[in-house]
PDB file of N, CA and C in Angstrom:
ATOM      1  N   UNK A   1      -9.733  -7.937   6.416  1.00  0.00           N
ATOM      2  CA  UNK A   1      -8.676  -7.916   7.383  1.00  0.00           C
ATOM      3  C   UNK A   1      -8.888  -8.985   8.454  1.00  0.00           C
ATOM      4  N   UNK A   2     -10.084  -9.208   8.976  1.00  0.00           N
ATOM      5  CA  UNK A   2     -10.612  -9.805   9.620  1.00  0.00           C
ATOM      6  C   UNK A   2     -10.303 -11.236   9.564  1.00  0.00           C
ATOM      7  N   UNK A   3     -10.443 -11.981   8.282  1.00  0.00           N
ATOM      8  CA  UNK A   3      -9.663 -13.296   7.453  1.00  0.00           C
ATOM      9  C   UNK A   3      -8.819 -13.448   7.899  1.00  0.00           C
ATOM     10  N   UNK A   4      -7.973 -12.579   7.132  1.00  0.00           N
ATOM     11  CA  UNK A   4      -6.117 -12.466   7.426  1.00  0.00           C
ATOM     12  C   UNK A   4      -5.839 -12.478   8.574  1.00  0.00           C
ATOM     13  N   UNK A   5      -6.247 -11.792   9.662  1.00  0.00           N
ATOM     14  CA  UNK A   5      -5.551 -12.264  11.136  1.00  0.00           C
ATOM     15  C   UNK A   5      -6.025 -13.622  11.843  1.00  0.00           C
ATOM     16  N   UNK A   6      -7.199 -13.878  11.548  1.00  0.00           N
ATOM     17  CA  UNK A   6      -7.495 -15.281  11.644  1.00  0.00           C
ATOM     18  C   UNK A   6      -6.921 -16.197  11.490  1.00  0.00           C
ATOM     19  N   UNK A   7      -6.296 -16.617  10.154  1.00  0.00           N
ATOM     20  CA  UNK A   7      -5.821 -17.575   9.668  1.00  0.00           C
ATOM     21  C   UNK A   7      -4.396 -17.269   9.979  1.00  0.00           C
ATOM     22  N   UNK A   8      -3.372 -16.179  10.120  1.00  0.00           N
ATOM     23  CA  UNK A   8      -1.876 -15.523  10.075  1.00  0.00           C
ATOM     24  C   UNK A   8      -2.244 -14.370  11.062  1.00  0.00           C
ATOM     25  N   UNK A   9      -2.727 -14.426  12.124  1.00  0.00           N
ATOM     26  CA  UNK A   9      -2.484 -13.324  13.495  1.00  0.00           C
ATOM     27  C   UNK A   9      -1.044 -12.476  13.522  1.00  0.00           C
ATOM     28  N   UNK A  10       0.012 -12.901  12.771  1.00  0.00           N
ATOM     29  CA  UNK A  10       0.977 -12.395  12.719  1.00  0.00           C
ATOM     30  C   UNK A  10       1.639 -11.641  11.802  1.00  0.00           C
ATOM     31  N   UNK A  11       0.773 -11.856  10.792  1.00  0.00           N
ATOM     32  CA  UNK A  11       1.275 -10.956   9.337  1.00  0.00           C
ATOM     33  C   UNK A  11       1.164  -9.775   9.337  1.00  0.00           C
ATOM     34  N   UNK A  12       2.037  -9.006   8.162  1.00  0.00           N
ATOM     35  CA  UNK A  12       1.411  -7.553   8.353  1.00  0.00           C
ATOM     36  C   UNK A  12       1.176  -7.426   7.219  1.00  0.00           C
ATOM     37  N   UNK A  13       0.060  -6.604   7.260  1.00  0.00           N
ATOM     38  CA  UNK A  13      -1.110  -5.947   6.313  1.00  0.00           C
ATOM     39  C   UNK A  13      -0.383  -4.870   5.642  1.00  0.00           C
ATOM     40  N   UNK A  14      -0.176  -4.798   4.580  1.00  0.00           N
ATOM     41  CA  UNK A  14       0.400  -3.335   3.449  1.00  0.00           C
ATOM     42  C   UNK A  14      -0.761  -3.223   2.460  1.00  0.00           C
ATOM     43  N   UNK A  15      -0.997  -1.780   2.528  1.00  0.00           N
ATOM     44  CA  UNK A  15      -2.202  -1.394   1.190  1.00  0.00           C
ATOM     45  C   UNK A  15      -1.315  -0.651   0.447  1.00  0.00           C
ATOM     46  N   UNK A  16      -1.488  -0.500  -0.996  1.00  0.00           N
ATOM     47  CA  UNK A  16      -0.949   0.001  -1.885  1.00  0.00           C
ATOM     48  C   UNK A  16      -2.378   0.597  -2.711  1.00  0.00           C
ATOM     49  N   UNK A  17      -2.567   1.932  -2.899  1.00  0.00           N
ATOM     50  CA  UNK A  17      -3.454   2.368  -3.481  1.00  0.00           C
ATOM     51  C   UNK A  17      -2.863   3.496  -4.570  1.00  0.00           C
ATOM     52  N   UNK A  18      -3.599   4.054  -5.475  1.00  0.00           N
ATOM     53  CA  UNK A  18      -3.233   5.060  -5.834  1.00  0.00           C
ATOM     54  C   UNK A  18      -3.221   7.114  -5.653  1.00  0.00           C
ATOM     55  N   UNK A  19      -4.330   6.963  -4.145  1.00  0.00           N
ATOM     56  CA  UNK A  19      -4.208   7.907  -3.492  1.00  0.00           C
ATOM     57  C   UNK A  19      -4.426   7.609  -2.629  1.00  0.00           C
ATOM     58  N   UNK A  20      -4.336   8.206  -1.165  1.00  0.00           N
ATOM     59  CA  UNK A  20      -4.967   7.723   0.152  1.00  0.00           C
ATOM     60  C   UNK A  20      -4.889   8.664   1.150  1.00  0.00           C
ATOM     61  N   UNK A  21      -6.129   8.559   1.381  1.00  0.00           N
ATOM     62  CA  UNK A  21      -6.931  10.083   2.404  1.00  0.00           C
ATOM     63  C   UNK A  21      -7.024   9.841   3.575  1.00  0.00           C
ATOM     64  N   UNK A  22      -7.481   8.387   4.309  1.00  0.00           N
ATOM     65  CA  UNK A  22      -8.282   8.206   5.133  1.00  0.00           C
ATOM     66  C   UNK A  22      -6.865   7.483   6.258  1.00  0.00           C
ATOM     67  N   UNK A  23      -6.014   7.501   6.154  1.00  0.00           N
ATOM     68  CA  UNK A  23      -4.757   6.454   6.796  1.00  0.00           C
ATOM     69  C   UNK A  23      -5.286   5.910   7.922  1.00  0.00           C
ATOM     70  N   UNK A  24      -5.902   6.946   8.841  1.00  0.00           N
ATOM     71  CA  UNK A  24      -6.062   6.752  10.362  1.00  0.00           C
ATOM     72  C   UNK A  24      -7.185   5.971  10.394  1.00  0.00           C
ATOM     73  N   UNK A  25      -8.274   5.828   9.460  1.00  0.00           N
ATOM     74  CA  UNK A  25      -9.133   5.283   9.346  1.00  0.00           C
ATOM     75  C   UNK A  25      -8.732   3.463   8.884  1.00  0.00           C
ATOM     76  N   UNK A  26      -7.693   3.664   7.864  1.00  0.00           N
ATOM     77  CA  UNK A  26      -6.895   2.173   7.065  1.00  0.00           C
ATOM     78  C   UNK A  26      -6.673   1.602   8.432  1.00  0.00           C
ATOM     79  N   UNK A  27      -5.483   2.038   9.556  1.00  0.00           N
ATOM     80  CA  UNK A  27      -4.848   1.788  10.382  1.00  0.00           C
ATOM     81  C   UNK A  27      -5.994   1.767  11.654  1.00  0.00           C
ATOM     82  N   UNK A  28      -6.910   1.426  11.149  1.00  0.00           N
ATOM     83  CA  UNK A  28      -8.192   1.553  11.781  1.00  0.00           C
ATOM     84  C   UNK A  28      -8.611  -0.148  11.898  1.00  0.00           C
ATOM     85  N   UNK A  29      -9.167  -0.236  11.088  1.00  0.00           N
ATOM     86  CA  UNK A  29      -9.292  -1.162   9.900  1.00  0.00           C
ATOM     87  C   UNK A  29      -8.505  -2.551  10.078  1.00  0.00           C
ATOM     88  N   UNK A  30      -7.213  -2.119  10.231  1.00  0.00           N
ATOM     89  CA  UNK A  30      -5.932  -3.164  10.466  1.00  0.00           C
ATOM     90  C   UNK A  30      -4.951  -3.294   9.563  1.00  0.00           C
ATOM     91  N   UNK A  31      -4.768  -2.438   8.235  1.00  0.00           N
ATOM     92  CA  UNK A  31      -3.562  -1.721   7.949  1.00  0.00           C
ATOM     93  C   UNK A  31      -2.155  -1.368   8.630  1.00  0.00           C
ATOM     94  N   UNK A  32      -1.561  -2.155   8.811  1.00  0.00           N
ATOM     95  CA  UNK A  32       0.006  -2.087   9.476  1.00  0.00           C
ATOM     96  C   UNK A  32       0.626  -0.925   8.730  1.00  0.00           C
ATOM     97  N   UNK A  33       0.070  -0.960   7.736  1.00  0.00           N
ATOM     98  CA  UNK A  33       1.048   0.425   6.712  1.00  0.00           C
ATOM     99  C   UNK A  33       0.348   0.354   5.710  1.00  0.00           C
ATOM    100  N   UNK A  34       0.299   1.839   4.852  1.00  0.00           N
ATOM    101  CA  UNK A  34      -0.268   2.084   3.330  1.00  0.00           C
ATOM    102  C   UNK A  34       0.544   3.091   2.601  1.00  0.00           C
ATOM    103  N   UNK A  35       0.829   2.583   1.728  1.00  0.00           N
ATOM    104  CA  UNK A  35       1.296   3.856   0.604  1.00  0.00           C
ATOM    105  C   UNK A  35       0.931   3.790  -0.762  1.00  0.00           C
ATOM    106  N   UNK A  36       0.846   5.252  -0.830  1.00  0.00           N
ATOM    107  CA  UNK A  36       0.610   5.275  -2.328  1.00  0.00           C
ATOM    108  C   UNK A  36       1.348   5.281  -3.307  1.00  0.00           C
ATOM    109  N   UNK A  37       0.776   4.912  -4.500  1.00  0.00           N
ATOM    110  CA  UNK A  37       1.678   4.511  -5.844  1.00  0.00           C
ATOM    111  C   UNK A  37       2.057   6.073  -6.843  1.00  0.00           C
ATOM    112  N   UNK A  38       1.239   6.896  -5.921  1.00  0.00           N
ATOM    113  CA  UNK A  38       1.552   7.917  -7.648  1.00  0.00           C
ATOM    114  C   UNK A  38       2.487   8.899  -6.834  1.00  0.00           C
ATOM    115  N   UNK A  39       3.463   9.236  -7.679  1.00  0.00           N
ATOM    116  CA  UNK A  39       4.239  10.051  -7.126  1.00  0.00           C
ATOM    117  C   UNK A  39       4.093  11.331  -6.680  1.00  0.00           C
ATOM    118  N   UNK A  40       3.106  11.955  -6.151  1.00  0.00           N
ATOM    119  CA  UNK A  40       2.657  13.211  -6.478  1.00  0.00           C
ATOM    120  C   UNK A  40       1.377  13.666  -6.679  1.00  0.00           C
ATOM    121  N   UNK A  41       1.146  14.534  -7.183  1.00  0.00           N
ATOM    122  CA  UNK A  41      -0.165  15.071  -8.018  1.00  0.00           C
ATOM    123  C   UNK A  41       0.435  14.955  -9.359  1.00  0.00           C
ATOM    124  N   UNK A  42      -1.006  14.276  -9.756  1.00  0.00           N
ATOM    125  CA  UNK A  42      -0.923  13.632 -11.323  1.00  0.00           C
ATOM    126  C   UNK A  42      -2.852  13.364 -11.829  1.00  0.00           C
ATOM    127  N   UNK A  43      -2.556  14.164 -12.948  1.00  0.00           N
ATOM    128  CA  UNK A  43      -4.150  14.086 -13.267  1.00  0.00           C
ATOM    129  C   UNK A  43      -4.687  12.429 -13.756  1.00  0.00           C
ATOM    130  N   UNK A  44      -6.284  12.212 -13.742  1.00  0.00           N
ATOM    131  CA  UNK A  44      -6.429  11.069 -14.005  1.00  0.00           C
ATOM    132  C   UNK A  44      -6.016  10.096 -15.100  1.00  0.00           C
ATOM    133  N   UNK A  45      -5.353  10.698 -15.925  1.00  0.00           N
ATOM    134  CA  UNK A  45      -5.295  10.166 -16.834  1.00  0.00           C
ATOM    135  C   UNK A  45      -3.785   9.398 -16.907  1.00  0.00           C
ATOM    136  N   UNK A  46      -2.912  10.527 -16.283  1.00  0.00           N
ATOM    137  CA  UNK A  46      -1.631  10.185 -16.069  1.00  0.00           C
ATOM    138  C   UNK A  46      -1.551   8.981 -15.236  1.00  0.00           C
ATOM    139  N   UNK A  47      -2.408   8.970 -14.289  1.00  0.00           N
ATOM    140  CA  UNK A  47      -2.343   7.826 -13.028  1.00  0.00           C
ATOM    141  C   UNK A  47      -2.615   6.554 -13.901  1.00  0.00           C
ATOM    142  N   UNK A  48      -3.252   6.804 -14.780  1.00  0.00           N
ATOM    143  CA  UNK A  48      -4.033   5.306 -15.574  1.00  0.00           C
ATOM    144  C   UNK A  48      -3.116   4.789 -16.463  1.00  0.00           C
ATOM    145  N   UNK A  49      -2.349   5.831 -16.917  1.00  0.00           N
ATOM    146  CA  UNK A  49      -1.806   5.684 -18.076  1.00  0.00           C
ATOM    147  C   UNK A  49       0.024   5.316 -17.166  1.00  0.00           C
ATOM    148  N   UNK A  50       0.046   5.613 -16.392  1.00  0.00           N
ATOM    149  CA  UNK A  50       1.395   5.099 -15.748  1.00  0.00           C
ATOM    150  C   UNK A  50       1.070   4.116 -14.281  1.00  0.00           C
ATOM    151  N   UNK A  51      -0.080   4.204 -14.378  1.00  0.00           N
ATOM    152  CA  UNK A  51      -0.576   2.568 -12.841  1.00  0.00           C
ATOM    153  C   UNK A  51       0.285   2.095 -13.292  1.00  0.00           C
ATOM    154  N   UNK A  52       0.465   0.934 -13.566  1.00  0.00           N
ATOM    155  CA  UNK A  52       1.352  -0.273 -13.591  1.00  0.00           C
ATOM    156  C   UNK A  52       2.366  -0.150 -13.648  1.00  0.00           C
ATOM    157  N   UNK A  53       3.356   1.027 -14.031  1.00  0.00           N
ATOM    158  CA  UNK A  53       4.479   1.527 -13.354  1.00  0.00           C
ATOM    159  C   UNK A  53       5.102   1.577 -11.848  1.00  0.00           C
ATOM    160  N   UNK A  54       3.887   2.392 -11.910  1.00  0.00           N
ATOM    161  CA  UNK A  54       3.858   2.926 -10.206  1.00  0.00           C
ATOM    162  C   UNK A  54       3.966   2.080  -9.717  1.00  0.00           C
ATOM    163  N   UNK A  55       2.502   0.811  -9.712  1.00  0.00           N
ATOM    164  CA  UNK A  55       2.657   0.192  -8.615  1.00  0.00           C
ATOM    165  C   UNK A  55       3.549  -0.621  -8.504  1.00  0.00           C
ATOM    166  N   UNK A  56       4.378  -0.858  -9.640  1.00  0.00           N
ATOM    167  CA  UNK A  56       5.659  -2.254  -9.712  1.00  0.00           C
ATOM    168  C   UNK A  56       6.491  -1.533  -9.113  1.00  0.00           C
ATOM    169  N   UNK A  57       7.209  -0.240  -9.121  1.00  0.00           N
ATOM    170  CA  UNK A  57       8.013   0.640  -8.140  1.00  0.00           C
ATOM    171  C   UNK A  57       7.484   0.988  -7.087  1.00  0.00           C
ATOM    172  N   UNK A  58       5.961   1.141  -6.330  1.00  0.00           N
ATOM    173  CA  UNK A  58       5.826   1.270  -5.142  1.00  0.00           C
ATOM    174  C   UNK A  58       6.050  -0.517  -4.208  1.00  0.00           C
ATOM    175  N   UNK A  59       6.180  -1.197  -4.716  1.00  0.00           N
ATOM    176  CA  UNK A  59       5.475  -2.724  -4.630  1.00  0.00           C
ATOM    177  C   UNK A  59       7.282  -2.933  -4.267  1.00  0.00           C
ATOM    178  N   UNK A  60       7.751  -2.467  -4.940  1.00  0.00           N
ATOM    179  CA  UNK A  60       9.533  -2.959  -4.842  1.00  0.00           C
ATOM    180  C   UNK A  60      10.054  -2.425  -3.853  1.00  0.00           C
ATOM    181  N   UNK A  61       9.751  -1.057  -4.073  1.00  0.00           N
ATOM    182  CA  UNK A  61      10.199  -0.249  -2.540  1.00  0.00           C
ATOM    183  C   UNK A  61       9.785  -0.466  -1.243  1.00  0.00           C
ATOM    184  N   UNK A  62       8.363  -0.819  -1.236  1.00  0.00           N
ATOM    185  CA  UNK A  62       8.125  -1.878  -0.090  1.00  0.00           C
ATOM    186  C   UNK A  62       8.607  -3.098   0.207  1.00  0.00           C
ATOM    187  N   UNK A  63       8.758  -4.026  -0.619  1.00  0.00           N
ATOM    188  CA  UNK A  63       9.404  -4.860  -0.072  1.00  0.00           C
ATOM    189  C   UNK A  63      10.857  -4.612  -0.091  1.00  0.00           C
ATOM    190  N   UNK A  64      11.615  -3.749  -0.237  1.00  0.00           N
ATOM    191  CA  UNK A  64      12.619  -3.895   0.176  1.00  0.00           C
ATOM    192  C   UNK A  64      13.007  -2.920   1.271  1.00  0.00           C
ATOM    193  N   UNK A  65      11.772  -2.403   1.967  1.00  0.00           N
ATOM    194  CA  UNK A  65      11.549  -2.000   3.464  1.00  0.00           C
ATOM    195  C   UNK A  65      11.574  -3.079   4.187  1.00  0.00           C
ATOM    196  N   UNK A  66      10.755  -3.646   3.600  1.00  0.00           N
ATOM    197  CA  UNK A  66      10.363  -4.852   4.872  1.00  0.00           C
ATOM    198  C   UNK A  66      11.413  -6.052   5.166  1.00  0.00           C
ATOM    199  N   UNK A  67      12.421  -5.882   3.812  1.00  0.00           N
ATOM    200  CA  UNK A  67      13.111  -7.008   4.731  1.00  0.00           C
ATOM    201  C   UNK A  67      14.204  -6.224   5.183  1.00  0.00           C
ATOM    202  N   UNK A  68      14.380  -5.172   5.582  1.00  0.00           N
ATOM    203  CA  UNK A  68      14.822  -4.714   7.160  1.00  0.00           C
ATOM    204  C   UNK A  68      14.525  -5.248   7.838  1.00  0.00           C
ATOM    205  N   UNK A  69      13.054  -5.336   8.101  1.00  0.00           N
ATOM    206  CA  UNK A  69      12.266  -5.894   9.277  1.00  0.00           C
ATOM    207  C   UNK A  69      12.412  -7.411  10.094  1.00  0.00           C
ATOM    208  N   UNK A  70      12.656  -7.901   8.707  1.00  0.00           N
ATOM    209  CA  UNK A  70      12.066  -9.208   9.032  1.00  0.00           C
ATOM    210  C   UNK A  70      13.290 -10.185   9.502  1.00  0.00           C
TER     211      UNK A  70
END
Protein backbone atom coordinates (compact mmCIF):
# COMPACT_ATOMS: atom_id res chain seq x y z
CA UNK A 1 0.00 0.00 0.00
CA UNK A 2 2.75 1.95 1.00
CA UNK A 3 4.17 1.93 -2.97
CA UNK A 4 0.89 2.85 -4.28
CA UNK A 5 0.41 6.07 -2.40
CA UNK A 6 3.83 7.04 -3.09
CA UNK A 7 3.94 6.95 -6.54
CA UNK A 8 -0.40 7.87 -7.02
CA UNK A 9 -1.24 9.59 -3.38
CA UNK A 10 -4.53 9.81 -4.99
CA UNK A 11 -5.75 6.50 -6.06
CA UNK A 12 -8.02 4.32 -4.45
CA UNK A 13 -7.13 1.04 -3.21
CA UNK A 14 -10.02 -1.89 -3.86
CA UNK A 15 -9.28 -5.52 -2.49
CA UNK A 16 -11.20 -8.21 -3.92
CA UNK A 17 -10.79 -11.44 -1.95
CA UNK A 18 -12.72 -14.44 -1.60
CA UNK A 19 -13.71 -14.02 2.06
CA UNK A 20 -12.92 -11.18 4.34
CA UNK A 21 -12.83 -10.99 8.14
CA UNK A 22 -10.54 -8.42 9.11
CA UNK A 23 -12.13 -5.03 7.06
CA UNK A 24 -11.22 -2.65 9.89
CA UNK A 25 -7.94 -4.01 9.96
CA UNK A 26 -7.76 -3.81 5.51
CA UNK A 27 -9.03 -0.13 6.03
CA UNK A 28 -6.25 -0.08 8.37
CA UNK A 29 -3.73 -0.93 6.13
CA UNK A 30 -5.06 1.60 3.39
CA UNK A 31 -7.86 -0.24 1.72
CA UNK A 32 -10.36 2.48 0.48
CA UNK A 33 -12.82 -0.49 0.06
CA UNK A 34 -12.92 -4.48 -0.03
CA UNK A 35 -15.32 -6.92 -1.18
CA UNK A 36 -15.75 -10.20 -1.52
CA UNK A 37 -16.18 -12.43 -4.50
CA UNK A 38 -18.27 -15.40 -3.20
CA UNK A 39 -21.69 -14.87 -2.91
CA UNK A 40 -22.44 -16.22 0.34
CA UNK A 41 -21.47 -19.30 2.17
CA UNK A 42 -20.05 -21.73 -0.20
CA UNK A 43 -17.88 -24.72 0.69
CA UNK A 44 -14.22 -24.91 -0.51
CA UNK A 45 -14.60 -26.48 -3.25
CA UNK A 46 -17.43 -24.52 -4.71
CA UNK A 47 -15.32 -21.26 -4.21
CA UNK A 48 -12.48 -22.95 -6.39
CA UNK A 49 -14.50 -24.39 -8.67
CA UNK A 50 -16.56 -21.04 -9.43
CA UNK A 51 -13.36 -18.28 -8.47
CA UNK A 52 -13.08 -17.03 -11.74
CA UNK A 53 -16.64 -16.44 -12.05
CA UNK A 54 -16.96 -14.62 -9.07
CA UNK A 55 -14.27 -12.60 -9.37
CA UNK A 56 -15.08 -11.41 -13.13
CA UNK A 57 -18.69 -10.44 -11.58
CA UNK A 58 -17.33 -9.00 -8.39
CA UNK A 59 -14.52 -7.04 -10.54
CA UNK A 60 -17.52 -5.65 -12.91
CA UNK A 61 -19.70 -4.61 -10.21
CA UNK A 62 -17.01 -2.64 -8.86
CA UNK A 63 -16.11 -0.93 -11.46
CA UNK A 64 -19.21 0.05 -12.35
CA UNK A 65 -19.50 1.62 -8.75
CA UNK A 66 -16.75 3.54 -9.23
CA UNK A 67 -17.52 5.32 -12.14
CA UNK A 68 -20.24 7.01 -10.18
CA UNK A 69 -17.46 8.34 -8.47
CA UNK A 70 -15.22 9.44 -10.67
Amino acid sequence: MRAVRAVSPDCTVIGLAGKIEAVFELHQLGFDAVFSCTPGIIDLDQALKLGPKHLTQTANEVAKKKKKFV
